[in-house]
Protein backbone atom coordinates (compact mmCIF):
# COMPACT_ATOMS: atom_id res chain seq x y z
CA UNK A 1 -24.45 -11.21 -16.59
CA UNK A 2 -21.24 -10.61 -18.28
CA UNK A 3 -20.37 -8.93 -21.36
CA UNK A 4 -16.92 -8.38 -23.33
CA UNK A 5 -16.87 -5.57 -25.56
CA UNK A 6 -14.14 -5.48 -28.14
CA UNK A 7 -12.31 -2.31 -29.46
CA UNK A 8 -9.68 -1.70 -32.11
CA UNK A 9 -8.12 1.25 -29.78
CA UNK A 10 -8.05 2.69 -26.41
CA UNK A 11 -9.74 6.06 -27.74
CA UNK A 12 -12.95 4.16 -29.39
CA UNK A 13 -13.22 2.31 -25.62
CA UNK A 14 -13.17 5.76 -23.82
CA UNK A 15 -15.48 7.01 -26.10
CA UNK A 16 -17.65 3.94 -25.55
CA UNK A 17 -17.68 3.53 -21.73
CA UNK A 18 -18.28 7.11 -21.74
CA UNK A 19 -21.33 6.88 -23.37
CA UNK A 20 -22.34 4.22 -21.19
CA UNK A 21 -21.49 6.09 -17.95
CA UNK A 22 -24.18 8.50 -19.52
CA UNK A 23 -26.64 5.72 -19.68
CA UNK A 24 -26.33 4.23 -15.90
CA UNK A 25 -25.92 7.88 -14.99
CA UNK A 26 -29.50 8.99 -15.93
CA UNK A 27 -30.88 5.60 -15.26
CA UNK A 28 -29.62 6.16 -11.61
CA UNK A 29 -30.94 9.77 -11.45
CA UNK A 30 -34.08 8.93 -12.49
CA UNK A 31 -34.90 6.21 -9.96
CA UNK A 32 -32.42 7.39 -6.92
CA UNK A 33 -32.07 10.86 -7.61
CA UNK A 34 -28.27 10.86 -7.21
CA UNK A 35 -25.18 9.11 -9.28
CA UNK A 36 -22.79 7.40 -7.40
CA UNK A 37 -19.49 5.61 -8.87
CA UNK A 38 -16.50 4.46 -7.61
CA UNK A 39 -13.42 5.38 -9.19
CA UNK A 40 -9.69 3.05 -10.13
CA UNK A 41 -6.37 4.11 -9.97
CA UNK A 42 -3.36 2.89 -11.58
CA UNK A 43 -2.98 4.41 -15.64
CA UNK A 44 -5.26 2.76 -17.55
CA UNK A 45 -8.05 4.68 -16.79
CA UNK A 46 -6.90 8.40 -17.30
CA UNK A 47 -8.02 9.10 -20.64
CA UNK A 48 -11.59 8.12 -19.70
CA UNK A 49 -11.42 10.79 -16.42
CA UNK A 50 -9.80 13.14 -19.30
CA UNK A 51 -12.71 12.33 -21.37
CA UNK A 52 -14.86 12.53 -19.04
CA UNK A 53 -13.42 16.20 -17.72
CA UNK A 54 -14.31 17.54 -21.45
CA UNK A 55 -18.24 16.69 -21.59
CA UNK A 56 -20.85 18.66 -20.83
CA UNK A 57 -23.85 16.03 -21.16
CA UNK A 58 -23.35 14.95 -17.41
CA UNK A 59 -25.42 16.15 -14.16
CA UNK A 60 -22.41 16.71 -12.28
CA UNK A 61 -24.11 17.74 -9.30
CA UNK A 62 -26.03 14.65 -8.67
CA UNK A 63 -22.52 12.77 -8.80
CA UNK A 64 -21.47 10.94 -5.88
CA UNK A 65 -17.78 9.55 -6.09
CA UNK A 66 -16.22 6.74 -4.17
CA UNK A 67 -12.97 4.80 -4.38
CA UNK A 68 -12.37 1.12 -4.79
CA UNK A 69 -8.82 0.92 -3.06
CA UNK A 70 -6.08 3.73 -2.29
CA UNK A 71 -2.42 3.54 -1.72
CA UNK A 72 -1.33 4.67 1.54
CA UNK A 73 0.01 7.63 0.79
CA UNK A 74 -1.48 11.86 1.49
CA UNK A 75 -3.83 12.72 -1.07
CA UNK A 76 -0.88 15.18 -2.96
CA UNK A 77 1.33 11.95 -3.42
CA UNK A 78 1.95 11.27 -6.92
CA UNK A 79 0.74 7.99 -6.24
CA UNK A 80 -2.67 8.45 -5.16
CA UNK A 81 -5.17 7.37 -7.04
CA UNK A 82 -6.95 10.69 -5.23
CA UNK A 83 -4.65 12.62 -6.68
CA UNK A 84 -4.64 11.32 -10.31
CA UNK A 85 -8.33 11.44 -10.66
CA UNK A 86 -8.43 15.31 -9.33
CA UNK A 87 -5.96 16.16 -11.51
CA UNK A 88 -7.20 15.01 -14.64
CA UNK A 89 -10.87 14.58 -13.78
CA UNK A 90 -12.35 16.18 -10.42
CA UNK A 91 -10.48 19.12 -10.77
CA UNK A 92 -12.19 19.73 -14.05
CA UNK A 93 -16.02 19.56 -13.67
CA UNK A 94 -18.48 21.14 -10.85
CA UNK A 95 -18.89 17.90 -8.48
CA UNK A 96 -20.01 19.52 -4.71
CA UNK A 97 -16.57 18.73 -2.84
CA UNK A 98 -18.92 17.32 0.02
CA UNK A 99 -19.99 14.09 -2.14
CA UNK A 100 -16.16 13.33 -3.25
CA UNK A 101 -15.53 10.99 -0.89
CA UNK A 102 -11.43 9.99 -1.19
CA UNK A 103 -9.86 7.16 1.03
CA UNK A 104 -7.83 8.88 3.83
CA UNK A 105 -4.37 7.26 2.43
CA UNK A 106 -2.08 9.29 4.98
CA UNK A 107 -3.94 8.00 8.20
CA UNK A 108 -2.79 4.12 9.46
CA UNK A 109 -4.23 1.64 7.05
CA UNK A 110 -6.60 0.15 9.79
CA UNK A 111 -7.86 3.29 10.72
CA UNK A 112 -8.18 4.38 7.15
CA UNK A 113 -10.42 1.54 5.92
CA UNK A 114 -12.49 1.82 9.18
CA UNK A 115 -13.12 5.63 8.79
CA UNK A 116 -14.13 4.57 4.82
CA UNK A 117 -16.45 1.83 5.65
CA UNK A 118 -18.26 4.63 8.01
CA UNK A 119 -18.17 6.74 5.40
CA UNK A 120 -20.16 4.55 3.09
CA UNK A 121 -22.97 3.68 6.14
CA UNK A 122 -23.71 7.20 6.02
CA UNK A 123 -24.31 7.54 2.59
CA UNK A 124 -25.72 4.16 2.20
CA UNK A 125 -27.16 2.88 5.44
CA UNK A 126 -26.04 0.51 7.54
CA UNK A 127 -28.82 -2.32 6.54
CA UNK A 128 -27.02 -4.54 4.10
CA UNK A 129 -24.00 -4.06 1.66
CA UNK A 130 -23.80 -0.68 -0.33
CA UNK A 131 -24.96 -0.95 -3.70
CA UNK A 132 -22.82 1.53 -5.82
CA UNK A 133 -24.60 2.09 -9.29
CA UNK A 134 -21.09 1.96 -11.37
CA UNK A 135 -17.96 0.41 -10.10
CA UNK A 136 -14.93 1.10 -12.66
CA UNK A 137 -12.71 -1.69 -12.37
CA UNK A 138 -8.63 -2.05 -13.61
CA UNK A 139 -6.92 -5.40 -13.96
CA UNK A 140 -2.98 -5.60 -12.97
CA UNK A 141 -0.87 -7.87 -14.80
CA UNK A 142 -0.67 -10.67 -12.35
CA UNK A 143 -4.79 -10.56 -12.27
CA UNK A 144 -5.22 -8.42 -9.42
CA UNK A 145 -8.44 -5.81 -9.04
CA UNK A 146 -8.47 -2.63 -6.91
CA UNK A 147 -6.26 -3.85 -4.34
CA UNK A 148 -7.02 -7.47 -4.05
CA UNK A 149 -3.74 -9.23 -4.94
CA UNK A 150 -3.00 -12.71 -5.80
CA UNK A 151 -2.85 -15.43 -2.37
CA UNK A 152 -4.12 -12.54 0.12
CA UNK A 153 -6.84 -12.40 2.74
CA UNK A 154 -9.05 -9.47 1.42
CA UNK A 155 -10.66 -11.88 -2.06
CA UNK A 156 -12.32 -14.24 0.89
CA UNK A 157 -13.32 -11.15 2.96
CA UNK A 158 -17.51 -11.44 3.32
CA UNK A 159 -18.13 -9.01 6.56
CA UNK A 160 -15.92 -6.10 6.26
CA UNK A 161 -16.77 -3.45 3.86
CA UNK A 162 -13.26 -2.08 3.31
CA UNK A 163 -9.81 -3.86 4.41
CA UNK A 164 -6.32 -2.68 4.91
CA UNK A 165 -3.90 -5.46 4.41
CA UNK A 166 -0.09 -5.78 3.88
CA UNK A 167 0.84 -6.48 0.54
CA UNK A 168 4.14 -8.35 0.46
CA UNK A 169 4.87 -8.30 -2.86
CA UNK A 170 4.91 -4.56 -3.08
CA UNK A 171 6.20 -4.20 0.72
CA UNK A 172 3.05 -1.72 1.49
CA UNK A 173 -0.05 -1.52 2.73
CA UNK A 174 -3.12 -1.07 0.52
CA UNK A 175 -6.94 -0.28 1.53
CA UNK A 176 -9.70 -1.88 -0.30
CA UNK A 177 -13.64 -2.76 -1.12
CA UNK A 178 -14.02 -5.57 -0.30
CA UNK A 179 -15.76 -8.06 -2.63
CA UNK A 180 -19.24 -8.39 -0.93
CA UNK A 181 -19.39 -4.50 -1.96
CA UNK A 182 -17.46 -4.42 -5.03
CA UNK A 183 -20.28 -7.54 -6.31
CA UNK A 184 -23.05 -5.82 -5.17
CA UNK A 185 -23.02 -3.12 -7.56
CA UNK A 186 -25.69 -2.40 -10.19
CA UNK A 187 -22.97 -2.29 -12.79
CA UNK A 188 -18.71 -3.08 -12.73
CA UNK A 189 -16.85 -2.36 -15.89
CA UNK A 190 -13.34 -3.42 -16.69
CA UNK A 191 -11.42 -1.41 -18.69
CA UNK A 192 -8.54 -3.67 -19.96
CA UNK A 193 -5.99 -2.54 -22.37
CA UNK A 194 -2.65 -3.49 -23.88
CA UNK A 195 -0.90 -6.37 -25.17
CA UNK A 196 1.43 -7.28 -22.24
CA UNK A 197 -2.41 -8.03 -20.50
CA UNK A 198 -3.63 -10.50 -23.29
CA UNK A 199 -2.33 -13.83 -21.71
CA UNK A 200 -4.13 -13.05 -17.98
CA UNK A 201 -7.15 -11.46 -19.54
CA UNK A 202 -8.20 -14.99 -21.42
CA UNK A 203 -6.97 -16.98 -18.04
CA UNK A 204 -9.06 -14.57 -15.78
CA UNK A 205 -12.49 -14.91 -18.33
CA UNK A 206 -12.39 -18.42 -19.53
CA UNK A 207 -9.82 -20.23 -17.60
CA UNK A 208 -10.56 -22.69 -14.26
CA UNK A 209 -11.89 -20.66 -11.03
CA UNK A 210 -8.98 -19.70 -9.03
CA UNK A 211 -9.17 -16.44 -7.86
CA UNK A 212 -6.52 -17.01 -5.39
CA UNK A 213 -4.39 -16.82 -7.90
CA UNK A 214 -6.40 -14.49 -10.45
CA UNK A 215 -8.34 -12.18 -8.32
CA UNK A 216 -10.02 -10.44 -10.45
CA UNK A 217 -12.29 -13.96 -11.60
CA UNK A 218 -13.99 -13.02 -8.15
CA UNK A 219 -15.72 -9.58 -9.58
CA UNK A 220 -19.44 -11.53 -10.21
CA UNK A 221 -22.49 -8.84 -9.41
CA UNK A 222 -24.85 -10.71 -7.93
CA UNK A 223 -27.73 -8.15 -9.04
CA UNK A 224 -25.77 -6.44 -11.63
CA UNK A 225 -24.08 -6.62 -14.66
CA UNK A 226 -20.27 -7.33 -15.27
CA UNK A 227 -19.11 -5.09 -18.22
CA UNK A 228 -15.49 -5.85 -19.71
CA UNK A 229 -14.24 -2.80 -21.87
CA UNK A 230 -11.14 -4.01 -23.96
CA UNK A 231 -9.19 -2.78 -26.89
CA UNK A 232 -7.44 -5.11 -29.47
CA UNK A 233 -4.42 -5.68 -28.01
CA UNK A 234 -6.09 -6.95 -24.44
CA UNK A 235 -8.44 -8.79 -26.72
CA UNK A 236 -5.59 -10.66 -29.44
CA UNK A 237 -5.73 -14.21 -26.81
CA UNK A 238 -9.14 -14.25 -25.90
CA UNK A 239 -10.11 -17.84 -26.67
């Protein structure tokens, strides 16, 4: 199920997915005992961590925190998405360090995706995909998602759990979920903001299937629900 959720400003969106992070949070705690979330990089979604860090209605110590792609970089790089959220987020609140569980950017990509997905079969089991409770979701301006970019091998990926793959647009490597994992979750939510994101936001919801070339139009939960979280300015083309 999919749902698009409309908001004049970035500040009444944070205030919004924040409450329902709350809801899934206490939903999960109640029938799992534990909370467990995968977090995005890239800018768009500090001010929810920073909103996040200031709220005191949250059983931070049934939190279990995951990543949905990393750059390939040590964990005190400025761009690690490791480092951004303990900065403005994980640094802040009293999450056990032992169920923070950060992609190993600094080892080789290969290795670092194959450590990750053994990571995950401990926490999860082995019998079956992972099934995060929340996956927090960005979308690039070419359409990408975590680090599934346009015309490369990880969107088709079915086995793996996580991938390293070359990205030769941006001349790096990048380590992902996969989407097997990243669709299995009880709940994804998009945070979308911005004008310069209107145009590939409408082509990604209601234009043709091709997420070859707009990845993120592969994010469908099979068990879950897909939540979009977008303010005004993502929103001014939606058809």
């Amino acid at each position: 199920m999919t749902n698009i959720r409309i908001y004049p400003d970035k500040t009444e969106l944070v205030q919004s997915l924040t409450e329902q992070i709350l809801t899934i949070e206490s939903e999960s705690i109640k029938e799992e005992g534990r909370f467990s979330i995968a977090l995005s990089g890239g800018s768009t979604p500090k001010a929810l961590y920073q909103h996040l860090a200031e709220s005191d209605a949250f059983q931070w110590d049934k939190w279990y925190i995951f990543f949905g792609d990393e750059r390939t970089v040590p964990p005190d790089d400025d761009d690690s998405n490791y480092r951004m959220a303990k900065e403005t987020f994980l640094s802040k609140v009293p999450i056990p360090e032992n169920q923070v569980y950060r992609m190993k950017g600094e080892l080789e990509p290969t290795v670092s995706a194959e450590a990750y997905e053994r990571v995950l079969q401990d926490v999860f089991g082995d019998n079956g995909f992972p099934q995060l409770n929340l996956i927090l979701l960005g979308m690039g301006d070419d359409g990408h998602t975590a680090s599934l970019f346009p015309h490369t091998a990880p969107i088709h990926e079915t086995e793996k759990w996580v991938i390293a793959h070359y990205v030769e647009k941006l001349d790096t490597w990048r380590i992902t979920l996969t989407p097997p994992v990243l669709n299995n979750a009880h709940y994804v939510a998009f945070m979308v903001t911005g004008d310069k994101k209107a145009d590939r936001l409408n082509q990604v919801i209601h234009g043709d299937y091709q997420p070859d070339t707009l990845p993120s139009q592969i994010i469908k939960p099979e068990h879950g629900q897909l939540l979009w979280y977008v303010d005004q300015a993502a929103a001014s083309h939606l058809e």
